[in-house]
C-alpha atoms as a PDB file:
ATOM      1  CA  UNK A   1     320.508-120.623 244.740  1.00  0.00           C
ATOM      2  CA  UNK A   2     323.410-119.874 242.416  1.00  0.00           C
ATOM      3  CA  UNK A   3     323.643-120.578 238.804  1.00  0.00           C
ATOM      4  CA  UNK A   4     326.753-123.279 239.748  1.00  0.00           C
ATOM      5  CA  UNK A   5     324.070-125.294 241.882  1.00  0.00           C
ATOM      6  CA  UNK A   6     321.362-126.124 239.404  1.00  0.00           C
ATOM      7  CA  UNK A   7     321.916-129.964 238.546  1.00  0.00           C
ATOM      8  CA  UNK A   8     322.253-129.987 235.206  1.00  0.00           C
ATOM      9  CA  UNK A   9     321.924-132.757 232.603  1.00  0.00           C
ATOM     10  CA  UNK A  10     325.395-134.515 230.879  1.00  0.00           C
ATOM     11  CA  UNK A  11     325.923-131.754 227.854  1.00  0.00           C
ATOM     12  CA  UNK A  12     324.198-128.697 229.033  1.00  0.00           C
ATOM     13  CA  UNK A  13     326.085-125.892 229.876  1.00  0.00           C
ATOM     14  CA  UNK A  14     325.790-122.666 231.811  1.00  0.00           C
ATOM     15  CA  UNK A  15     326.712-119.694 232.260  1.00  0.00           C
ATOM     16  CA  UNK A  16     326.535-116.298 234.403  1.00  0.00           C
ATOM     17  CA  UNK A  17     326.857-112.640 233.605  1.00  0.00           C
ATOM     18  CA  UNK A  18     327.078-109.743 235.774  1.00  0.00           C
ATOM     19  CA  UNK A  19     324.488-108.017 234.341  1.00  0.00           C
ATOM     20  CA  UNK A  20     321.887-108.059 231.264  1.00  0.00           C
ATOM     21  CA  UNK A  21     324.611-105.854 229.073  1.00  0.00           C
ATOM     22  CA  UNK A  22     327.147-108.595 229.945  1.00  0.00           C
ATOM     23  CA  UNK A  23     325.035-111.477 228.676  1.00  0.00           C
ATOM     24  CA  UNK A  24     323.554-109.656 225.650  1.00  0.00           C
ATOM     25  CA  UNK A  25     326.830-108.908 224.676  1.00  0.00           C
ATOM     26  CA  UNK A  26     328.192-112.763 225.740  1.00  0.00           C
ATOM     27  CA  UNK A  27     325.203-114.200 223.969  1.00  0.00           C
ATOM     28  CA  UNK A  28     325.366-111.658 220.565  1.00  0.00           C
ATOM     29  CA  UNK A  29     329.348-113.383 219.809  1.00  0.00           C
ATOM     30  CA  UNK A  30     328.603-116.671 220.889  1.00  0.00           C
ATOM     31  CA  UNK A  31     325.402-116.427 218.173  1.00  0.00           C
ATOM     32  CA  UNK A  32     326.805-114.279 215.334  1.00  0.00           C
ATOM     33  CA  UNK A  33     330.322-117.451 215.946  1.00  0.00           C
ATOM     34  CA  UNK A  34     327.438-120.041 215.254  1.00  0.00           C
ATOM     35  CA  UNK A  35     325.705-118.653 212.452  1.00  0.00           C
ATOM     36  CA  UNK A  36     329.680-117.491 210.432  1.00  0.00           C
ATOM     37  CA  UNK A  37     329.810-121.243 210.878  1.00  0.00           C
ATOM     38  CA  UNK A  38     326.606-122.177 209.391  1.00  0.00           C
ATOM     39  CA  UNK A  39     327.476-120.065 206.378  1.00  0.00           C
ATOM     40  CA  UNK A  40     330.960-121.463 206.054  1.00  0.00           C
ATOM     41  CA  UNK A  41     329.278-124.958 205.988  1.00  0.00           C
ATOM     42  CA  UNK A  42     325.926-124.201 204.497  1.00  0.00           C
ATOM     43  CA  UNK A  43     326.502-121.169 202.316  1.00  0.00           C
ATOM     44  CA  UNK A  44     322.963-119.604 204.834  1.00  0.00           C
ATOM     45  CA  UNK A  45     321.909-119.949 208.448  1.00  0.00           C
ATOM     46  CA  UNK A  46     319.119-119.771 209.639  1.00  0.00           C
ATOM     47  CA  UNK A  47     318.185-117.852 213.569  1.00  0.00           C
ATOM     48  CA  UNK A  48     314.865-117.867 215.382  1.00  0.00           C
ATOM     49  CA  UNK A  49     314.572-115.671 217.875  1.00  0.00           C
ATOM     50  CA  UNK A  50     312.184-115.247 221.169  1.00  0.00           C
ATOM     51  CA  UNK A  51     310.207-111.736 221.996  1.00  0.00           C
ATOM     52  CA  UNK A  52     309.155-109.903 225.059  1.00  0.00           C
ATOM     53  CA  UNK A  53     311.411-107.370 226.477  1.00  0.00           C
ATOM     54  CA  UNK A  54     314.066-109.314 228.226  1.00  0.00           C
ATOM     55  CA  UNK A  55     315.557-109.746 223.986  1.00  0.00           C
ATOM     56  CA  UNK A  56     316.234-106.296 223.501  1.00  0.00           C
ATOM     57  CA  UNK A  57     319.510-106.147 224.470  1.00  0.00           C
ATOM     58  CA  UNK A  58     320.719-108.975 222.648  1.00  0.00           C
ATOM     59  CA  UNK A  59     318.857-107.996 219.511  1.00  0.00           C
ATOM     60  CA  UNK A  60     320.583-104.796 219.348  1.00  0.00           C
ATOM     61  CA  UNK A  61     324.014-106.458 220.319  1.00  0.00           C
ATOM     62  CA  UNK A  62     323.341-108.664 217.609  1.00  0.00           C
ATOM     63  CA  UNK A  63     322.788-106.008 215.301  1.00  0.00           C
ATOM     64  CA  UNK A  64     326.646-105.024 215.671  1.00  0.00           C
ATOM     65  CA  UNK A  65     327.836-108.082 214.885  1.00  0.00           C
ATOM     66  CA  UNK A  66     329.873-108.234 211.002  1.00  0.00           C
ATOM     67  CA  UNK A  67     327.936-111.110 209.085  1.00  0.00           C
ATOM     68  CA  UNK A  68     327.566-111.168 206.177  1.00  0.00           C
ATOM     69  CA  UNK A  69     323.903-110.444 206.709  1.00  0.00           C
ATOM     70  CA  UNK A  70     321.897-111.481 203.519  1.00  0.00           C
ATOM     71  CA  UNK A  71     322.544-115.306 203.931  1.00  0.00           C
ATOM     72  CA  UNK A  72     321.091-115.258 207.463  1.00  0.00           C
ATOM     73  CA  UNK A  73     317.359-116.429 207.598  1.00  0.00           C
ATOM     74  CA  UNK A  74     315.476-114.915 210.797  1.00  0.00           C
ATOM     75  CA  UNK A  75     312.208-115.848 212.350  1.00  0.00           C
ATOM     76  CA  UNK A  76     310.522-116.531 215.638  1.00  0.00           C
ATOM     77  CA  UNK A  77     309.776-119.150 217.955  1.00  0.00           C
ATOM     78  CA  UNK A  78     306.474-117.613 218.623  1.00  0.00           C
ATOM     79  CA  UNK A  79     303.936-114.387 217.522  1.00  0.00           C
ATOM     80  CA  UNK A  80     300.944-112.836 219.322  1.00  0.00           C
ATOM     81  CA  UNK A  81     298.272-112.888 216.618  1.00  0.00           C
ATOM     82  CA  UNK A  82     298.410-108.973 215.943  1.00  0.00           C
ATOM     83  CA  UNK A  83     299.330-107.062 213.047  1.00  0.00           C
ATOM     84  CA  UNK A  84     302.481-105.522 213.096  1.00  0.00           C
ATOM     85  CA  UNK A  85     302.103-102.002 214.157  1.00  0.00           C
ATOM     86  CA  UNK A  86     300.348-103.537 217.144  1.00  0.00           C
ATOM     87  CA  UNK A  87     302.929-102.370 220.654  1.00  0.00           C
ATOM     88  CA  UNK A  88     302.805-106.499 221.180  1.00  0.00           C
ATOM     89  CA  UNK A  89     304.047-107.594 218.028  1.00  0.00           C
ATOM     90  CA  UNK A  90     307.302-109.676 218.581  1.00  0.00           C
ATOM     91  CA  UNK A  91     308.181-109.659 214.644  1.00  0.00           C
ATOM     92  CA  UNK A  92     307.813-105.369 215.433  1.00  0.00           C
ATOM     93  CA  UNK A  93     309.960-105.639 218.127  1.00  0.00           C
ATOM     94  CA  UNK A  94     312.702-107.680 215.631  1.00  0.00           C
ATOM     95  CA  UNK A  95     312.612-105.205 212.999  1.00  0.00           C
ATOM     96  CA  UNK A  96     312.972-102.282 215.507  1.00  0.00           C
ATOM     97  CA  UNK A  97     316.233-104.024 217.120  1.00  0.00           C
ATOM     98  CA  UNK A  98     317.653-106.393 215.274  1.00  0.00           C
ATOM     99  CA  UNK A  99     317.025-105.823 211.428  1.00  0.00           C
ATOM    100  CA  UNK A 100     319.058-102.498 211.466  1.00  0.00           C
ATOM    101  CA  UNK A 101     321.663-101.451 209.875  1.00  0.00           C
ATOM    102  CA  UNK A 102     323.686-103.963 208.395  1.00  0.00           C
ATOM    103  CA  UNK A 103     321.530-106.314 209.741  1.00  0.00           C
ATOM    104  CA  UNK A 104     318.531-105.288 207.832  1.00  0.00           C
ATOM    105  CA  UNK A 105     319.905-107.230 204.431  1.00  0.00           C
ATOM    106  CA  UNK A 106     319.145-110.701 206.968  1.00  0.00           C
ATOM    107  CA  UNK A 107     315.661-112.197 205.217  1.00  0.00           C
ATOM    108  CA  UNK A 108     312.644-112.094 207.447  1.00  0.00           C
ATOM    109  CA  UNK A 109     309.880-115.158 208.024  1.00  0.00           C
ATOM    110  CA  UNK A 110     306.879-114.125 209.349  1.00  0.00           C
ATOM    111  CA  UNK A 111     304.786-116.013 211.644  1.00  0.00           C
ATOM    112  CA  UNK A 112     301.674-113.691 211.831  1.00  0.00           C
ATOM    113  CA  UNK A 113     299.127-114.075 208.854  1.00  0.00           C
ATOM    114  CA  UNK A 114     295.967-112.195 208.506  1.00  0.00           C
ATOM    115  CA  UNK A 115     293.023-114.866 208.461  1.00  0.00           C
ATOM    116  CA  UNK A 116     289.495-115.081 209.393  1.00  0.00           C
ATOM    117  CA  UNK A 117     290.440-117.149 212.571  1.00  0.00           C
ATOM    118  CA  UNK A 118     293.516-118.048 214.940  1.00  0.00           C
ATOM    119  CA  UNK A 119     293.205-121.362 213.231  1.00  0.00           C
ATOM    120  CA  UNK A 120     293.581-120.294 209.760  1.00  0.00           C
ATOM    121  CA  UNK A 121     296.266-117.914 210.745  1.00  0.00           C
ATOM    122  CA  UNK A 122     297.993-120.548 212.173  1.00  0.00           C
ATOM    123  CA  UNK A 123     297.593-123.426 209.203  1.00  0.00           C
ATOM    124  CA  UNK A 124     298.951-120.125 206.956  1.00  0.00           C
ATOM    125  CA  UNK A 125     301.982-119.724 209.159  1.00  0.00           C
ATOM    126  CA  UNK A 126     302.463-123.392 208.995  1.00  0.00           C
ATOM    127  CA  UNK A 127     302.898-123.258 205.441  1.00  0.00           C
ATOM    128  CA  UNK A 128     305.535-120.167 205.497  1.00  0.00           C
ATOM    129  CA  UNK A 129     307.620-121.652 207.733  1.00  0.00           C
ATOM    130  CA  UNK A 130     307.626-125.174 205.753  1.00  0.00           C
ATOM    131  CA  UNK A 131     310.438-122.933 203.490  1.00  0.00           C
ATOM    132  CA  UNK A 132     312.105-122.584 206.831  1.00  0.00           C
ATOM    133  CA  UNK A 133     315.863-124.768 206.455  1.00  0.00           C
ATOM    134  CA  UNK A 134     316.786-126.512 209.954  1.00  0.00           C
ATOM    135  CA  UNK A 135     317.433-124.316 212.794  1.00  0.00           C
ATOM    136  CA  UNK A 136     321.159-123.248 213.383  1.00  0.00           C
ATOM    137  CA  UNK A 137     320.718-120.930 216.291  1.00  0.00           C
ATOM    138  CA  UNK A 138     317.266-120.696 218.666  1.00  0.00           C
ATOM    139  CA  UNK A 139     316.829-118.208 221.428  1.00  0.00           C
ATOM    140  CA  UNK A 140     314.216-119.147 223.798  1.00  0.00           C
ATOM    141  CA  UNK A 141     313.441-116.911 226.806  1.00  0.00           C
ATOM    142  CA  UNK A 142     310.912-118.606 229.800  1.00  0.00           C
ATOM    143  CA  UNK A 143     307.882-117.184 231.568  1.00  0.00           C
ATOM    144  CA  UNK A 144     307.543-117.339 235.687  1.00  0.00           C
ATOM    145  CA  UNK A 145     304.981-120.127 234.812  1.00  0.00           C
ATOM    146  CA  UNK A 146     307.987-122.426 233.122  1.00  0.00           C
ATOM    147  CA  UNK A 147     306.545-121.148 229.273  1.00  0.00           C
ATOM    148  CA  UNK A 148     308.965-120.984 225.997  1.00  0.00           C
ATOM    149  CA  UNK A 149     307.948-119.965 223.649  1.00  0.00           C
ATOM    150  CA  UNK A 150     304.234-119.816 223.440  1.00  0.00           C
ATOM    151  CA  UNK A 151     304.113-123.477 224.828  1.00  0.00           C
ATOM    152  CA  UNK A 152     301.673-122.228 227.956  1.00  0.00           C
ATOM    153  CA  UNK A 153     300.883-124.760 230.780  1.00  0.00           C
ATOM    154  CA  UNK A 154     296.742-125.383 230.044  1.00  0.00           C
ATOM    155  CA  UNK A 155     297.035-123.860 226.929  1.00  0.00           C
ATOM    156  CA  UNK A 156     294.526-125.795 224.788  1.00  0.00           C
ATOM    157  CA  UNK A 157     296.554-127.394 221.983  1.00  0.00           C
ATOM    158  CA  UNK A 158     299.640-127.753 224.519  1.00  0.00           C
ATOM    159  CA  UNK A 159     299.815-130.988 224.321  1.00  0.00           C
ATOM    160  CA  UNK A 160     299.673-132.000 220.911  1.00  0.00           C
ATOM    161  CA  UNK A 161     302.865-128.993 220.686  1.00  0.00           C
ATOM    162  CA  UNK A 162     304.884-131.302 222.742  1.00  0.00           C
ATOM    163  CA  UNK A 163     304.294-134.258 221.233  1.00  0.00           C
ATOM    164  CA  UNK A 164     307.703-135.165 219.841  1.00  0.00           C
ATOM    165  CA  UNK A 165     306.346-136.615 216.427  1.00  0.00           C
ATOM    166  CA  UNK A 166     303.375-133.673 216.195  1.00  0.00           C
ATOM    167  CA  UNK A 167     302.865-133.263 212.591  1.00  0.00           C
ATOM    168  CA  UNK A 168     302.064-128.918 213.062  1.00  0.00           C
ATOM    169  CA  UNK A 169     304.784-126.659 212.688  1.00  0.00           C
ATOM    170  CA  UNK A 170     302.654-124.206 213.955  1.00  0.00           C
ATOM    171  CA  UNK A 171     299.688-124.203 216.729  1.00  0.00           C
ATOM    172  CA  UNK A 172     297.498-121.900 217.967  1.00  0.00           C
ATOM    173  CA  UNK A 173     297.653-120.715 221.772  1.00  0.00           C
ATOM    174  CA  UNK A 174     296.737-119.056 224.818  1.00  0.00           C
ATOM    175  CA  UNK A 175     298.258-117.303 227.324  1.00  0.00           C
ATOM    176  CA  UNK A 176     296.311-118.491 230.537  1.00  0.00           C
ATOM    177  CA  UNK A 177     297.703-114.791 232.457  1.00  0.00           C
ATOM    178  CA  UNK A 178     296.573-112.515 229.401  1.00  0.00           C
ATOM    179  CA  UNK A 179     293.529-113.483 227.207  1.00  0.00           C
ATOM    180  CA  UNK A 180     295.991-112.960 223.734  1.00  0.00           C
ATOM    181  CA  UNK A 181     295.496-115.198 220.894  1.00  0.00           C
ATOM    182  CA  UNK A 182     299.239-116.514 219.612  1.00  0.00           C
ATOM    183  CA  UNK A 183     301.065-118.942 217.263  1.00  0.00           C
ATOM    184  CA  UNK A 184     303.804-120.962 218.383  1.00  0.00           C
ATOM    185  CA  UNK A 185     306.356-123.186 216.671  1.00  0.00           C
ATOM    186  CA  UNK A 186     305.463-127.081 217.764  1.00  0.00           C
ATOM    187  CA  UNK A 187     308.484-129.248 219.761  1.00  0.00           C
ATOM    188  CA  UNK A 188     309.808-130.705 216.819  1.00  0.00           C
ATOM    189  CA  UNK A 189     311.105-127.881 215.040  1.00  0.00           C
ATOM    190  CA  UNK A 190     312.254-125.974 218.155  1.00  0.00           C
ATOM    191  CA  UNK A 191     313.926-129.015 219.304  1.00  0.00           C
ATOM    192  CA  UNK A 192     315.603-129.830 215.408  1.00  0.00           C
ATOM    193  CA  UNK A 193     318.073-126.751 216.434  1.00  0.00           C
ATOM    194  CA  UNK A 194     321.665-126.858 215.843  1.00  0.00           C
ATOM    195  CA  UNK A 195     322.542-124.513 219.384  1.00  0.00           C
ATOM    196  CA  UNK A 196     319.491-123.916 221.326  1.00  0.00           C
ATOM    197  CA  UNK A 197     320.042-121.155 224.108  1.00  0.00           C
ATOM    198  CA  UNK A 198     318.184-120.091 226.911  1.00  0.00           C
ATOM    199  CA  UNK A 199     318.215-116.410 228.148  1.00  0.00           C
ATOM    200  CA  UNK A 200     317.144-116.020 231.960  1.00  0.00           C
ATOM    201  CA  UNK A 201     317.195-113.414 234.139  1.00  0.00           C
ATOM    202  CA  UNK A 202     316.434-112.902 237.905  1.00  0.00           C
ATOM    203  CA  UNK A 203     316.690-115.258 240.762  1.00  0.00           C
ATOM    204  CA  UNK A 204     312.793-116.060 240.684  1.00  0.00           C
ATOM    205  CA  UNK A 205     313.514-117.570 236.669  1.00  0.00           C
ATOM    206  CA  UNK A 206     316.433-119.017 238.116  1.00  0.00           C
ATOM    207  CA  UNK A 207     314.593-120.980 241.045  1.00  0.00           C
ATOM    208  CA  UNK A 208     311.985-122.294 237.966  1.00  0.00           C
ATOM    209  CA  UNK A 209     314.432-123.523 236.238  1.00  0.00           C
ATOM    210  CA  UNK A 210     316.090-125.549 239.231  1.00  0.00           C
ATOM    211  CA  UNK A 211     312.125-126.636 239.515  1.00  0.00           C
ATOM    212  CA  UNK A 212     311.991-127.697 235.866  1.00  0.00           C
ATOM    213  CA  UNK A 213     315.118-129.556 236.000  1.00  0.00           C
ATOM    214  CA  UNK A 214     313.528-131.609 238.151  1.00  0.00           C
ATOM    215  CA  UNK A 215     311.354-134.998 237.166  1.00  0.00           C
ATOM    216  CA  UNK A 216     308.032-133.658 236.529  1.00  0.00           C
ATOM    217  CA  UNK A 217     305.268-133.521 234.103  1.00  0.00           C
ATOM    218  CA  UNK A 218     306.643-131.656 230.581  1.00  0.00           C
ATOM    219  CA  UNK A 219     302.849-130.035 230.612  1.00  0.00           C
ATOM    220  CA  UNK A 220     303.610-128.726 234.172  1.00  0.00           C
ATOM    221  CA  UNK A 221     306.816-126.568 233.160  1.00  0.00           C
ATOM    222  CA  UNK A 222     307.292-126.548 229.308  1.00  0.00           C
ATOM    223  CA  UNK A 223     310.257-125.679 229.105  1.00  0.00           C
ATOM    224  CA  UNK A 224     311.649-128.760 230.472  1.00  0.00           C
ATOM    225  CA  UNK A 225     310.980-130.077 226.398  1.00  0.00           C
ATOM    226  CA  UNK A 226     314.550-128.301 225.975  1.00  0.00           C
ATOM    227  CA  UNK A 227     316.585-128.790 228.993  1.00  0.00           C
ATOM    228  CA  UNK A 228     318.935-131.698 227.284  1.00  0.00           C
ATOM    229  CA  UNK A 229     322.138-131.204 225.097  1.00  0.00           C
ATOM    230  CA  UNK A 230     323.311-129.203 223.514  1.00  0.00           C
ATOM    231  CA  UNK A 231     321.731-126.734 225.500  1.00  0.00           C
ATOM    232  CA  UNK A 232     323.510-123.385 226.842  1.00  0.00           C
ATOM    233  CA  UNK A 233     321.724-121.602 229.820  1.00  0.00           C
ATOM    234  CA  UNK A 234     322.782-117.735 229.762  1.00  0.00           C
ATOM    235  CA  UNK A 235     321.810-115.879 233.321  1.00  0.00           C
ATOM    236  CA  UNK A 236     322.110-112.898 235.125  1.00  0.00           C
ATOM    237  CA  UNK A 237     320.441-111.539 238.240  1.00  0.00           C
END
């Protein structure tokens, strides 16, 4: 299947790159164009970003863009409960990559919070993102599973994160393929942003997402929660 087949719904766009160089690079102007807009409108924007590996490219494209850096607000969609010199630590991964150089004036949010449980941690992340203004940019990235996020199918807590009126911010989570305790940010404020994109690569991600767009149970493939306007799909093999 190729990118051009995938039916997709009135107002969501997409778009293929050669390679992931190509569609960091693609994605790093068509983000850093967003967020000069936000501050021309706003006076601050405000980017939440995805981890794993597939982001590092991006981030670091990113990085290079000219912004003026100190009005940009930066968090993530989601966190694996570890402190932050832990080797899974997606707020790590951001500072190593992205909050460089020029970059490194942007503000930080952070999602993990030391607590006596994943519960507390996650009611204390709650309130630190309550500061957070609406989205202007998200990055999401998606699992072979059909995850965003840390929205995991049979995740306890999944689906009262869906729920488009659920009154969390943040949840705690699961990841049913690796036993790792994580916060996620709920439906409604992923879904409040201005330019959502999704970053895919692979023909196995691709074939999910031809699955997701298809009528099915949200809890089945969460990442069908985003796939409406104004959605941009970014892929590369």
């Amino acid at each position: 299947m190729a990118i051009s087949e995938l039916k997709l719904p009135q107002g969501v766009q997409a778009r293929a790159h050669d390679d992931a160089g190509q569609m960091a690079q693609a994605m790093a102007v068509c983000v850093a164009d967003a967020l000069r807009g936000a501050i021309a409108g706003r006076g601050r924007a405000t980017l939440v970003v995805s981890g794993g590996r597939s982001p590092v490219p991006f981030f670091e494209a990113l990085a290079q863009q000219q912004l003026p850096w100190a009005q940009v607000l930066i968090s993530l969609a989601d966190e694996r409960w570890v402190p932050i010199n832990h080797a899974g630590s997606n707020e790590a991964l951001v500072r190593r990559h992205l909050l460089r150089g020029p970059a490194a004036e942007a503000r930080f949010v952070s999602l993990y919070q030391v607590a006596g449980s994943l519960e507390q941690a996650a009611e204390l992340a709650d309130g630190a993102v309550a500061e957070l203004p609406p989205i202007d940019v998200l990055v999401l990235g998606m699992g072979d599973d059909g995850h965003t996020a840390s929205l995991f199918p049979n995740s306890p807590n999944l689906h009262q994160a869906l729920q488009p009126d659920c009154a969390r911010r943040v949840l705690p989570m699961l990841a049913p393929s690796e036993p790792a305790q994580r916060l996620t940010l709920t439906v409604p404020v992923l879904a409040s942003a201005r330019l959502p994109l999704l970053a895919i690569q692979g023909q196995t991600k691709l074939n999910i997402l031809s699955a997701a767009l298809m009528p099915g149970e949200i809890t089945e493939l969460p990442i069908r929660a985003f796939l409406h306007a104004p959605l941009e799909i970014h892929w590369c093999p």
